[in-house]
C-alpha atoms as a PDB file:
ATOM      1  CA  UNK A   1     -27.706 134.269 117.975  1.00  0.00           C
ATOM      2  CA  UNK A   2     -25.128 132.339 120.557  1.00  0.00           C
ATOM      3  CA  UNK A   3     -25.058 129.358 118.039  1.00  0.00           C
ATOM      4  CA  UNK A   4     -23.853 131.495 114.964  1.00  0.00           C
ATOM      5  CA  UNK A   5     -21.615 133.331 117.158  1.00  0.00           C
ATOM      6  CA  UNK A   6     -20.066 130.033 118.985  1.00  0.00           C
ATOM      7  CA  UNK A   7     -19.220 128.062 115.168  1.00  0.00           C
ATOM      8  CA  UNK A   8     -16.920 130.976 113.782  1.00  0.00           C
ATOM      9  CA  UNK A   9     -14.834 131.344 116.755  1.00  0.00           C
ATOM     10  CA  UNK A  10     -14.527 127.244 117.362  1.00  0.00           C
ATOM     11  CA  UNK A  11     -13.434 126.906 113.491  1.00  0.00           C
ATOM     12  CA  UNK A  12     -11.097 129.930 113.732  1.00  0.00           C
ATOM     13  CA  UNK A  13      -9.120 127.684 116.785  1.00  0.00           C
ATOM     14  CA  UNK A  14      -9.506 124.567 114.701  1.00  0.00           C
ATOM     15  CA  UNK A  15      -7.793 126.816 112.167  1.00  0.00           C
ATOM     16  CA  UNK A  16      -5.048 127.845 114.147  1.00  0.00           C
ATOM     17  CA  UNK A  17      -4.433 124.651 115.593  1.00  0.00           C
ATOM     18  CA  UNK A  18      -3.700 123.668 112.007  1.00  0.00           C
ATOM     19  CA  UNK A  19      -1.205 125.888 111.013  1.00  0.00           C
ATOM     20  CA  UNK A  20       0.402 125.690 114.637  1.00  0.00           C
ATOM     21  CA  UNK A  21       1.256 122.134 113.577  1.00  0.00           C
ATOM     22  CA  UNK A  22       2.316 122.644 110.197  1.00  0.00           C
ATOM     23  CA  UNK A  23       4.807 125.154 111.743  1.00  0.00           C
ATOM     24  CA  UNK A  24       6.153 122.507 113.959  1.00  0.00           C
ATOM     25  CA  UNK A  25       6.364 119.651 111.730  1.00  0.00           C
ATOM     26  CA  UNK A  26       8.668 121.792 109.367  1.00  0.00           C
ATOM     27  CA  UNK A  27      10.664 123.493 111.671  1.00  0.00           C
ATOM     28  CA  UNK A  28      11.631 119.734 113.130  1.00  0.00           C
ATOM     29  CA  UNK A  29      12.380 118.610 109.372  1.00  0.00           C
ATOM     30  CA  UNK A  30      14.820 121.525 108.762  1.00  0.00           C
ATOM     31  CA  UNK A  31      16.371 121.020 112.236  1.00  0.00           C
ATOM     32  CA  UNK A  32      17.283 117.100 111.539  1.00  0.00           C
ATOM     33  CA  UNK A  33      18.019 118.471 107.784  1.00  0.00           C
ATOM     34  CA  UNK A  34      20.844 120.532 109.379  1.00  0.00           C
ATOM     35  CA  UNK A  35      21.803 117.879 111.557  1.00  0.00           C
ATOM     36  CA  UNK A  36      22.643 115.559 109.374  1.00  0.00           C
ATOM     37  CA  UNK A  37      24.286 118.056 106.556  1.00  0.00           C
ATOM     38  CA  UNK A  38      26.745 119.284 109.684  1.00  0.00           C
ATOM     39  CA  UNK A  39      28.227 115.711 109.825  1.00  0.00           C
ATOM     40  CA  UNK A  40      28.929 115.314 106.380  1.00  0.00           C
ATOM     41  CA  UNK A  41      30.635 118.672 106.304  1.00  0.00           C
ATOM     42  CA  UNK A  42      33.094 117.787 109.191  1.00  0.00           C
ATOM     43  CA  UNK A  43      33.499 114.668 107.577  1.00  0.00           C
ATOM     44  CA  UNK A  44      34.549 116.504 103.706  1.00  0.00           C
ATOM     45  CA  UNK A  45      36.696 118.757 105.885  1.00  0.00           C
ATOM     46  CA  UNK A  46      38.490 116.002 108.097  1.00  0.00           C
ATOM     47  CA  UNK A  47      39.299 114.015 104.239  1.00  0.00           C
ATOM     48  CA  UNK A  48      40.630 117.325 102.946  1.00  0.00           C
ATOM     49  CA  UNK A  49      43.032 117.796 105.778  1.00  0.00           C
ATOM     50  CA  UNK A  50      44.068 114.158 105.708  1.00  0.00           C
ATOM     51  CA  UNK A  51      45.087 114.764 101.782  1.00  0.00           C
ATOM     52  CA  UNK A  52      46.539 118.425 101.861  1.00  0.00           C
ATOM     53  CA  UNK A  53      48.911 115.891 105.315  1.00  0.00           C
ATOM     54  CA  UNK A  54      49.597 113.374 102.631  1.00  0.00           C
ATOM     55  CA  UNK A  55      50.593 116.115  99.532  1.00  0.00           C
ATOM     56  CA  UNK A  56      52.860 117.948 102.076  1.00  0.00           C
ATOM     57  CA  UNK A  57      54.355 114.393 103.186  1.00  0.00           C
ATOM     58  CA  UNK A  58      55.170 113.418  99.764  1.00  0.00           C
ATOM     59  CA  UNK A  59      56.819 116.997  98.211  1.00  0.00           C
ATOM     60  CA  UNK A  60      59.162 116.775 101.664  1.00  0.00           C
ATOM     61  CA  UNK A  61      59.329 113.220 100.602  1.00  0.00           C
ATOM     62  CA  UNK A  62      60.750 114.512  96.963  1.00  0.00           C
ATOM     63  CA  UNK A  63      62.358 117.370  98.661  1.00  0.00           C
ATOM     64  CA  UNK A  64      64.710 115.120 100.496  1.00  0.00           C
ATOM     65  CA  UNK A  65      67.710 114.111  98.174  1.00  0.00           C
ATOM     66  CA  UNK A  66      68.731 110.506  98.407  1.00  0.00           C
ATOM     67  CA  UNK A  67      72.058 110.030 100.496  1.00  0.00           C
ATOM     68  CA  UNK A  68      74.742 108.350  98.062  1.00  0.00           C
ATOM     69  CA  UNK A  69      77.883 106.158  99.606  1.00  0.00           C
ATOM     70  CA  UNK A  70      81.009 107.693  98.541  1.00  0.00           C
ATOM     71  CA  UNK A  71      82.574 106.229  95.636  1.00  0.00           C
ATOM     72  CA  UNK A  72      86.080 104.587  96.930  1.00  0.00           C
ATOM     73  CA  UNK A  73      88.506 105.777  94.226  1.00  0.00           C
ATOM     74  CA  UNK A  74      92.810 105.197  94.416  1.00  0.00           C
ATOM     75  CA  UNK A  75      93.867 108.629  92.131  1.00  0.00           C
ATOM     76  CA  UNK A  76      97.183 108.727  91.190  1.00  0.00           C
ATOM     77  CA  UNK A  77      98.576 112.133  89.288  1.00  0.00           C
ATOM     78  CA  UNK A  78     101.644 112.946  87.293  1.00  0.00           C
ATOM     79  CA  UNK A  79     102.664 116.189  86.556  1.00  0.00           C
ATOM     80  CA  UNK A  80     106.363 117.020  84.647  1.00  0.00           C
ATOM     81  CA  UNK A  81     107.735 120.845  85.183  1.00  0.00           C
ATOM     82  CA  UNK A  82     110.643 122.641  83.535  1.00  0.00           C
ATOM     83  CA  UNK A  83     112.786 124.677  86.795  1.00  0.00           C
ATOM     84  CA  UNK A  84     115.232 126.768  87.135  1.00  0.00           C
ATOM     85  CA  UNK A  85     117.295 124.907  90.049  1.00  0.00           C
ATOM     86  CA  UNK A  86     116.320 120.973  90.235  1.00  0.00           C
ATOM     87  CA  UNK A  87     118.182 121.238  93.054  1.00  0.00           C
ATOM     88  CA  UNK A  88     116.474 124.122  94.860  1.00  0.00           C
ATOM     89  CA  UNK A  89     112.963 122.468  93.788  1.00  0.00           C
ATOM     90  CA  UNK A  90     113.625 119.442  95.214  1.00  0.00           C
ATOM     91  CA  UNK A  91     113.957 121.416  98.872  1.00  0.00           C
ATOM     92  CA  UNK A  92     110.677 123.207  97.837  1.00  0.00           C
ATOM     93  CA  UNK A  93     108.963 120.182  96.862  1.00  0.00           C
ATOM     94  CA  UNK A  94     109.998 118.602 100.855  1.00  0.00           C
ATOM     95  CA  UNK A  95     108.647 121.877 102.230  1.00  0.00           C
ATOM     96  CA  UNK A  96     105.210 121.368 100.309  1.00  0.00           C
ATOM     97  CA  UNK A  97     105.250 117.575 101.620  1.00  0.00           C
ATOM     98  CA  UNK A  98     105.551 118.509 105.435  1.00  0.00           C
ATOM     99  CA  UNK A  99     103.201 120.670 105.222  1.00  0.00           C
ATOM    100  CA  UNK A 100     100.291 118.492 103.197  1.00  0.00           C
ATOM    101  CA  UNK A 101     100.892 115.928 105.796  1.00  0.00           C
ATOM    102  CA  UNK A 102     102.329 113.725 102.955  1.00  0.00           C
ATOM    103  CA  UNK A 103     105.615 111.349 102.347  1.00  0.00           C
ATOM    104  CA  UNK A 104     108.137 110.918 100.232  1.00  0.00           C
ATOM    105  CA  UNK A 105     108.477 107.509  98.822  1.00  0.00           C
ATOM    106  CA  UNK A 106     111.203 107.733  95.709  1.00  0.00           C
ATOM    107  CA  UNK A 107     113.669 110.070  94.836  1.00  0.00           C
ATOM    108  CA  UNK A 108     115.726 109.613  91.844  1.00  0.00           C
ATOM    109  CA  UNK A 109     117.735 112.557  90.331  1.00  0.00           C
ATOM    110  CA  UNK A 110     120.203 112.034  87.369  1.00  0.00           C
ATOM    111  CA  UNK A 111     123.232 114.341  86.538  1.00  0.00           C
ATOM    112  CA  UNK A 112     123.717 115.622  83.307  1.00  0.00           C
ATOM    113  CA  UNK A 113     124.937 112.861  80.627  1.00  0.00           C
ATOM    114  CA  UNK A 114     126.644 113.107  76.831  1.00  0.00           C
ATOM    115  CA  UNK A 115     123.284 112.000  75.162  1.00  0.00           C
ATOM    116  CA  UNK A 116     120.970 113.688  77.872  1.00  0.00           C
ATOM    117  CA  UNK A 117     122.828 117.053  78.255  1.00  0.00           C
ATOM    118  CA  UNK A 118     119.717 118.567  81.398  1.00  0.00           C
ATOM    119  CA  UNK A 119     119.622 117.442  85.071  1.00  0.00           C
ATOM    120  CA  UNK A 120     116.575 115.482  85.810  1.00  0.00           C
ATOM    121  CA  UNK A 121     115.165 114.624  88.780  1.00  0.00           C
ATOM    122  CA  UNK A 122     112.028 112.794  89.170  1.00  0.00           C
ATOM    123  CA  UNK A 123     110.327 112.324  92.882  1.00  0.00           C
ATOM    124  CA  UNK A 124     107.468 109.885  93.814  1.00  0.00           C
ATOM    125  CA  UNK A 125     105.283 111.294  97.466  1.00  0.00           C
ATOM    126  CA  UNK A 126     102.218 110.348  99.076  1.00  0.00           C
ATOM    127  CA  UNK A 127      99.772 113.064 100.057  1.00  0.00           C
ATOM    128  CA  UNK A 128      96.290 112.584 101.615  1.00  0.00           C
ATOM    129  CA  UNK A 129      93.550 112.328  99.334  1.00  0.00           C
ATOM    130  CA  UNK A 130      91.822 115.097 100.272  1.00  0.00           C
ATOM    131  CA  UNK A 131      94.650 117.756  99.701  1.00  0.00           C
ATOM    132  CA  UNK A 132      95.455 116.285  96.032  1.00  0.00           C
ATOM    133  CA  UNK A 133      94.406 119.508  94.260  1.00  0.00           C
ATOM    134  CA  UNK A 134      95.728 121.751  96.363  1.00  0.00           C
ATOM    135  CA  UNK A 135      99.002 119.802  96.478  1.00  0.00           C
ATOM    136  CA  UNK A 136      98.974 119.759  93.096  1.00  0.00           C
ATOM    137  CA  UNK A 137      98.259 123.594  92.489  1.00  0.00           C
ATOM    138  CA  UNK A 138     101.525 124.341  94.741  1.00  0.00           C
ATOM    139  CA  UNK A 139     103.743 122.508  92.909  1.00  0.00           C
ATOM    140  CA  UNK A 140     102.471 123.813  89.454  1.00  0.00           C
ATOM    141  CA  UNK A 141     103.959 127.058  91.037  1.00  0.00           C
ATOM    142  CA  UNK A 142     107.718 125.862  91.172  1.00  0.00           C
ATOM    143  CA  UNK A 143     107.768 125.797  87.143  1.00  0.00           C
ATOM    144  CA  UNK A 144     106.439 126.050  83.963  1.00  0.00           C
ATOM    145  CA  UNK A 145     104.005 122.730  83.354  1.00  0.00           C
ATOM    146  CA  UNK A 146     104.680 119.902  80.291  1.00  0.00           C
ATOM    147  CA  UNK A 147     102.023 118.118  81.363  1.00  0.00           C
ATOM    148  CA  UNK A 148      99.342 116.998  84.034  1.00  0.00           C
ATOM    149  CA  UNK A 149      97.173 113.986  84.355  1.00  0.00           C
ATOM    150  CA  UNK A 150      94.781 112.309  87.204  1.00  0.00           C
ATOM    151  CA  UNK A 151      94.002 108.796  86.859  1.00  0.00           C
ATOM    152  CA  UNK A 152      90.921 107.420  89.305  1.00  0.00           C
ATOM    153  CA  UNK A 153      90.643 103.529  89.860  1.00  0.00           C
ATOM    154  CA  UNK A 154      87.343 102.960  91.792  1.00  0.00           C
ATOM    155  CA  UNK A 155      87.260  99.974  94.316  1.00  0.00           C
ATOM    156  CA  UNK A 156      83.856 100.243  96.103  1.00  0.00           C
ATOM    157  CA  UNK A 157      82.456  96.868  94.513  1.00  0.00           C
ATOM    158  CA  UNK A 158      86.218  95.131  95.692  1.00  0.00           C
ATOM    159  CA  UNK A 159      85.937  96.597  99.235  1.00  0.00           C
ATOM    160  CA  UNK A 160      82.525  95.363 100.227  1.00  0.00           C
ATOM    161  CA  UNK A 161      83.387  92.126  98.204  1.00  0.00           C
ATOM    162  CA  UNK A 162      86.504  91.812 100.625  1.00  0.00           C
ATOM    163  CA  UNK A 163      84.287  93.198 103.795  1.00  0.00           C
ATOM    164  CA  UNK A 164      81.847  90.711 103.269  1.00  0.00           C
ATOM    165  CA  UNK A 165      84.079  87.919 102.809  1.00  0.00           C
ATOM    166  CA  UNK A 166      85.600  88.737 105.853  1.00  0.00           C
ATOM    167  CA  UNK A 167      82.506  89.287 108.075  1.00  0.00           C
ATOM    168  CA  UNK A 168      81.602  85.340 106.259  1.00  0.00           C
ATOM    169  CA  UNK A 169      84.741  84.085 107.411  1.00  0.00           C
ATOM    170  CA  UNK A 170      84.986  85.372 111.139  1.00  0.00           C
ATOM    171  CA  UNK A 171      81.247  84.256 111.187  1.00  0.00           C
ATOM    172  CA  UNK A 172      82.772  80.316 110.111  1.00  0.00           C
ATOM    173  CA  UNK A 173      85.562  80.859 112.739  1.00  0.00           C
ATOM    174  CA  UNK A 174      83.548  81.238 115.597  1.00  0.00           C
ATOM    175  CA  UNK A 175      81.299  78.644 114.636  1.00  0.00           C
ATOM    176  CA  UNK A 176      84.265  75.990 114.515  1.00  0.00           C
ATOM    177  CA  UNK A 177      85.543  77.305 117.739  1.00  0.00           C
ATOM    178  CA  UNK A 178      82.149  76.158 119.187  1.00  0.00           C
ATOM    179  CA  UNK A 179      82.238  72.728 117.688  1.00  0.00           C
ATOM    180  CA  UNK A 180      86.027  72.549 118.555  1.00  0.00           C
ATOM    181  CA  UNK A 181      84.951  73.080 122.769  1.00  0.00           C
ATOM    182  CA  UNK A 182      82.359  70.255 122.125  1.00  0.00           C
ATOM    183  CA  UNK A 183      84.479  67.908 120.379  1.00  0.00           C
ATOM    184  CA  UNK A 184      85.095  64.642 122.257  1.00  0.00           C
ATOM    185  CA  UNK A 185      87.686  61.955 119.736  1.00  0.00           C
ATOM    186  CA  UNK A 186      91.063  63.970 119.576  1.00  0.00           C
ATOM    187  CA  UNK A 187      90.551  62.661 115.789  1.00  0.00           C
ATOM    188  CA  UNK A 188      87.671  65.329 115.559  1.00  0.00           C
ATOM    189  CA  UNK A 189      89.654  67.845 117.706  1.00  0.00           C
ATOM    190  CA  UNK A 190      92.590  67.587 114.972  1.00  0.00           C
ATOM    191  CA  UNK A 191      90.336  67.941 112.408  1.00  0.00           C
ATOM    192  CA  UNK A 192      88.611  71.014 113.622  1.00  0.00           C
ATOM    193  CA  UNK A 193      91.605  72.403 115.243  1.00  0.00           C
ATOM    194  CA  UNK A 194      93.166  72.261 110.818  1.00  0.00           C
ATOM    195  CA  UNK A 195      90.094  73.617 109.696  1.00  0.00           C
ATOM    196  CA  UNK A 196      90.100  76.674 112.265  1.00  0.00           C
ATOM    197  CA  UNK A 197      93.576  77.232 110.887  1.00  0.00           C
ATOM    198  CA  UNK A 198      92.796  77.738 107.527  1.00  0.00           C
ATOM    199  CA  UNK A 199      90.195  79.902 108.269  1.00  0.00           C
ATOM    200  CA  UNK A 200      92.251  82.133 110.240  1.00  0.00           C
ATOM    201  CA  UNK A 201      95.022  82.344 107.670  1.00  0.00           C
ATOM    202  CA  UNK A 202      92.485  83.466 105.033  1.00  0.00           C
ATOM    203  CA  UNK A 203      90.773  85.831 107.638  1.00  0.00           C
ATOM    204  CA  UNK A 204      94.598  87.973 107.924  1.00  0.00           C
ATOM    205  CA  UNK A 205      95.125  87.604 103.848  1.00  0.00           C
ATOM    206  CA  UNK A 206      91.441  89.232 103.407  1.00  0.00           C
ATOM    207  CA  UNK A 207      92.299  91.924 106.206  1.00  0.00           C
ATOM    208  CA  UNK A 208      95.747  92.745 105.139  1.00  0.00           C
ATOM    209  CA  UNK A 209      94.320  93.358 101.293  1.00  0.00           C
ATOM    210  CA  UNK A 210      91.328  95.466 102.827  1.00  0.00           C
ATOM    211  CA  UNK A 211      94.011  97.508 104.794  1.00  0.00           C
ATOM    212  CA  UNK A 212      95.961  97.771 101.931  1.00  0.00           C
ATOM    213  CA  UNK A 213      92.780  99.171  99.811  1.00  0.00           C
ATOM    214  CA  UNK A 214      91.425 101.428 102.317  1.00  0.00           C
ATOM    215  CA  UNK A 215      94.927 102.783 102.383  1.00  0.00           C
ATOM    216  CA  UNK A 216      95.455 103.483  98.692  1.00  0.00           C
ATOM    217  CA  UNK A 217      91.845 105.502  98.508  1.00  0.00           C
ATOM    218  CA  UNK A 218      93.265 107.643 101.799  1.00  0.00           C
ATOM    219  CA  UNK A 219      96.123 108.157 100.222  1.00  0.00           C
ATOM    220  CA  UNK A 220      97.114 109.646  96.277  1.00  0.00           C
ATOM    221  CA  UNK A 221     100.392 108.928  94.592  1.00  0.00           C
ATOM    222  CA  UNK A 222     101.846 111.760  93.097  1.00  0.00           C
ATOM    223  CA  UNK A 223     104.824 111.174  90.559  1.00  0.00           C
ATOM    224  CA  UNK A 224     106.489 114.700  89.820  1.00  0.00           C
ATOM    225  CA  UNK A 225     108.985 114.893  86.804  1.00  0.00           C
ATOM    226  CA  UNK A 226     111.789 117.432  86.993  1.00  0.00           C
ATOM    227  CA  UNK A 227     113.938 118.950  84.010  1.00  0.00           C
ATOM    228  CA  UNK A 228     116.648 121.646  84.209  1.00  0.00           C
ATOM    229  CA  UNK A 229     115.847 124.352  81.676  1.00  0.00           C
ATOM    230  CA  UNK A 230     118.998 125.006  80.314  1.00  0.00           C
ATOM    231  CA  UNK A 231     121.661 122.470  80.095  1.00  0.00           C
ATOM    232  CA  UNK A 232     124.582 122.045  82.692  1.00  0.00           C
ATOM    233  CA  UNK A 233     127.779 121.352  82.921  1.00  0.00           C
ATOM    234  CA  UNK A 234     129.359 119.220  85.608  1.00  0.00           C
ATOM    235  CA  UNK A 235     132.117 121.446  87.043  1.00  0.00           C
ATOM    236  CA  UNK A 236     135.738 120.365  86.455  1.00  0.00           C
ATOM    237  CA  UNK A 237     137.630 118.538  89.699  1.00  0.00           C
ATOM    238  CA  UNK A 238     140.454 119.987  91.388  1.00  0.00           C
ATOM    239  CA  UNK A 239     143.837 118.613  90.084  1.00  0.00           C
ATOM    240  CA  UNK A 240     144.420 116.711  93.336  1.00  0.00           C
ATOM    241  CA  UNK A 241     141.098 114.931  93.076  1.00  0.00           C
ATOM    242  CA  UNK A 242     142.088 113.948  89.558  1.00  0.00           C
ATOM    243  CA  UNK A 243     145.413 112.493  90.249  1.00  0.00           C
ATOM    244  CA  UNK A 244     144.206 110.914  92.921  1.00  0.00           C
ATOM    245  CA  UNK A 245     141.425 109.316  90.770  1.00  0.00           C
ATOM    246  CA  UNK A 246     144.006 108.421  88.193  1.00  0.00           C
ATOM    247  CA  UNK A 247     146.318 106.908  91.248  1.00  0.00           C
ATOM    248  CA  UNK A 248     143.675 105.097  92.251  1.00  0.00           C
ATOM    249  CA  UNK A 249     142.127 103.359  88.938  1.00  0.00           C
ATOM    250  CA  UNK A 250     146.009 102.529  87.947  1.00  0.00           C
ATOM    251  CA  UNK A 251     146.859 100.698  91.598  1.00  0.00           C
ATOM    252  CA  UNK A 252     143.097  99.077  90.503  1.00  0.00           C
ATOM    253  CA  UNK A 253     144.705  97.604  87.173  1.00  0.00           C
ATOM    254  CA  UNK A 254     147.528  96.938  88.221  1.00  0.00           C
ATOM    255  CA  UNK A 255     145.660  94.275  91.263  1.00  0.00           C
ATOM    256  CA  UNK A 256     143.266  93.126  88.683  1.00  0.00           C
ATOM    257  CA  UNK A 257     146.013  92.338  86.223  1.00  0.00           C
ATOM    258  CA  UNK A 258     148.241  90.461  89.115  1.00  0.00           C
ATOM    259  CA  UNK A 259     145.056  88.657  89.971  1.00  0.00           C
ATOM    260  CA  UNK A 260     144.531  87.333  86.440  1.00  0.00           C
ATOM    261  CA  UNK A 261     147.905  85.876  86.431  1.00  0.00           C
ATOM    262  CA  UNK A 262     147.625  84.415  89.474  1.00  0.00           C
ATOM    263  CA  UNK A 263     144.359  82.708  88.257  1.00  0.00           C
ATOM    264  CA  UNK A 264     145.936  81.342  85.067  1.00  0.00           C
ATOM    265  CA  UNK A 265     148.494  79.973  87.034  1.00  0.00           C
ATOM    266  CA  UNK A 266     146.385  78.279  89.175  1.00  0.00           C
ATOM    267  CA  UNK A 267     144.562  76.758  85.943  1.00  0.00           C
ATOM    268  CA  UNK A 268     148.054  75.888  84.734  1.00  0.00           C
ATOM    269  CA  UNK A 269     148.888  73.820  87.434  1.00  0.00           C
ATOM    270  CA  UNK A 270     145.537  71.995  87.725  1.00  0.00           C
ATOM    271  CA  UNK A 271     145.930  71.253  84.206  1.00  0.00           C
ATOM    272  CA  UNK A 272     149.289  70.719  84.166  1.00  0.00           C
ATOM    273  CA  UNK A 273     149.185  66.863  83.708  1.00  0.00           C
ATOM    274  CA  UNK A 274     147.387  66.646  80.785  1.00  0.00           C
ATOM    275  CA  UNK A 275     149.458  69.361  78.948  1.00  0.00           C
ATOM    276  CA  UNK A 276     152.680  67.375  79.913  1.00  0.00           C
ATOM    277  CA  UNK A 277     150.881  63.984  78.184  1.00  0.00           C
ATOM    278  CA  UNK A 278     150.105  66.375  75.091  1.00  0.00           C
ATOM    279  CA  UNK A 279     153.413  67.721  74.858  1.00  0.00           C
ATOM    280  CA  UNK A 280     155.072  64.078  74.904  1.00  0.00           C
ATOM    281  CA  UNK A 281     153.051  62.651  72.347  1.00  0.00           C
ATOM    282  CA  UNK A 282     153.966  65.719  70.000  1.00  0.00           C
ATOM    283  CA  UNK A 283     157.514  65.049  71.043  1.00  0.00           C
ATOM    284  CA  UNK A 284     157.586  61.229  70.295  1.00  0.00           C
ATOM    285  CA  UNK A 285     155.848  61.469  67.007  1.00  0.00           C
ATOM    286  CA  UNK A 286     158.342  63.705  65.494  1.00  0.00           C
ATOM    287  CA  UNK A 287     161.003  61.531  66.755  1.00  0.00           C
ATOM    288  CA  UNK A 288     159.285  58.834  65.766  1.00  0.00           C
ATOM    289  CA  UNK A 289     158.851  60.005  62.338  1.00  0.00           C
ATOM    290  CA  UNK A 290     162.467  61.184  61.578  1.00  0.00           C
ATOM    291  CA  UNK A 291     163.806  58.243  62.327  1.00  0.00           C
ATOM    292  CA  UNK A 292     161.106  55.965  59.747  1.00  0.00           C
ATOM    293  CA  UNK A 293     160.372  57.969  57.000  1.00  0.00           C
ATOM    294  CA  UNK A 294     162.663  57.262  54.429  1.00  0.00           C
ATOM    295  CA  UNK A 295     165.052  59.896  52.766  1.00  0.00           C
ATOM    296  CA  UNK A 296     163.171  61.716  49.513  1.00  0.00           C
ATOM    297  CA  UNK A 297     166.456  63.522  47.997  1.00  0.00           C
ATOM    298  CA  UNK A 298     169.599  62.851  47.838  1.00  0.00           C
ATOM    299  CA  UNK A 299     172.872  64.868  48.255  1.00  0.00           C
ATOM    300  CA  UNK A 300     174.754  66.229  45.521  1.00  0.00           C
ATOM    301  CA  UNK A 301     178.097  64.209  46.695  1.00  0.00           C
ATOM    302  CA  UNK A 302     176.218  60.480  46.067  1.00  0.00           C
ATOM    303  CA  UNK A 303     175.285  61.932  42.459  1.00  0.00           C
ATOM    304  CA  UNK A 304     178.193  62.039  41.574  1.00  0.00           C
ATOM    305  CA  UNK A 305     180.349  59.058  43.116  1.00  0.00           C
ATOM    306  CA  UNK A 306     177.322  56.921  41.497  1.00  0.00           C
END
């Protein structure tokens, strides 16, 4: 009776002991299962970050416009207006120059001619080239426009030509300095000291055109073209102006014409000589010939005594 009681209860701990291990052995499996999935999730998620970085690096990347050198350009403009008053312009026009900061280079004005019956007026100025529009618009204003035009010439690819050439050239100067303080012959010394010289002289041509340049694109020419819009007349002098004019043109005759008598004179005398050797030889050939030639008529009176 003990024995059949005893094997139940040992196989029911045998039993037990079983399943206690099969519980174990998969709860470690999952456990390193999980392990071993969490890395490779951090990993997935540290490679996604590093590409959404990289995407938001490159659209800044193509957000970011590429910075452009400004093109050097020498702009010269012409613009011809019909006025009123050329005369009154021309003071607006040196109002509009003072206060653009600008110069006035050329003035030419013309008065009213027989084949050209309108006063003209045409005035060259210099205005920074910056305000060029606006000066521009402001003068438009004085008159009714003929015609406008802007001409650009750009010089970028001349100026760094001339820059670098220059930056060359200071770089051969100082180098020749050097080997002219360790010369020893004065042969060398001459030599170096001529060659230094050169360089120099084609160091200020360089930087005098660069100047020049860099000048022209700060500065536009303007040429502005003036015409009257009727015709005028040029009022008549006063009668004392005229004879006095008159006065003065005949006294200006009369000394040119005593001057030209004086100066034929002169040539008279220098040349005297040779007219008094002409005029002898005329004289002694006509003597000379009425006293050979022989007689080709006769006289009534011998006729007749024959």
């Amino acid at each position: 009776m003990y024995t059949a009681t005893k094997l139940p209860r040992t196989s029911a701990l045998f039993i037990s002991a079983l399943l206690g291990g099969l519980i174990f052995t998969s709860c470690a499996s999952s456990q390193q299962t999980a392990n071993k999935a969490a890395p490779q999730i951090a990993g997935n998620g540290g490679v996604n970050q590093l590409s959404a970085r990289e995407n938001s690096i490159s659209q800044k990347a193509e957000a970011t416009p590429i910075a452009r050198s400004r093109p050097q350009l020498i702009k010269k403009a012409a613009i011809s207006l019909t006025v009123n008053s050329v005369d009154k312009t021309v003071d607006a026009v040196s109002q509009i120059i003072n206060q653009q900061q600008g110069d006035l280079i050329g003035l030419k004005q013309q008065q009213p001619k027989n084949d050209n019956p309108r006063y003209t007026a045409t005035i060259q100025l210099r205005i920074p080239e910056d305000r060029l529009e606006l000066t521009l618009e402001q003068l438009a204003k004085l008159g009714t426009v003929n015609s406008r035009n802007i001409t650009a010439e750009d010089v970028g690819d001349r100026l760094v030509d001339f820059q670098a050439r220059l930056t060359n050239l200071q770089k051969t100067e100082a180098n020749l300095q050097k080997i002219m303080d360790r010369a020893g012959s004065v042969r060398d010394v001459l030599s170096v000291s001529q060659e230094l010289s050169n360089v120099r002289q084609t160091i200020e041509q360089i930087d005098a055109q660069l100047k020049n340049l860099k000048n022209q694109v700060a500065y536009s020419t303007i040429t502005l073209n003036l015409e009257a819009a009727v015709s005028s007349t040029s009022p008549q002098p006063a009668l004392g102006l005229q004879v006095k004019e008159t006065w003065n043109n005949s006294t200006h005759s009369l000394s040119a014409f005593s001057v030209g008598l004086l100066k034929l004179g002169i040539w008279l005398i220098v040349y005297s000589p040779y007219l008094l050797i002409f005029v002898a030889l005329v004289y002694g050939f006509r003597r000379w010939r009425r006293t050979h030639s022989p007689r080709l008529t006769q006289t009534p009176e011998s006729t007749i005594s024959d």
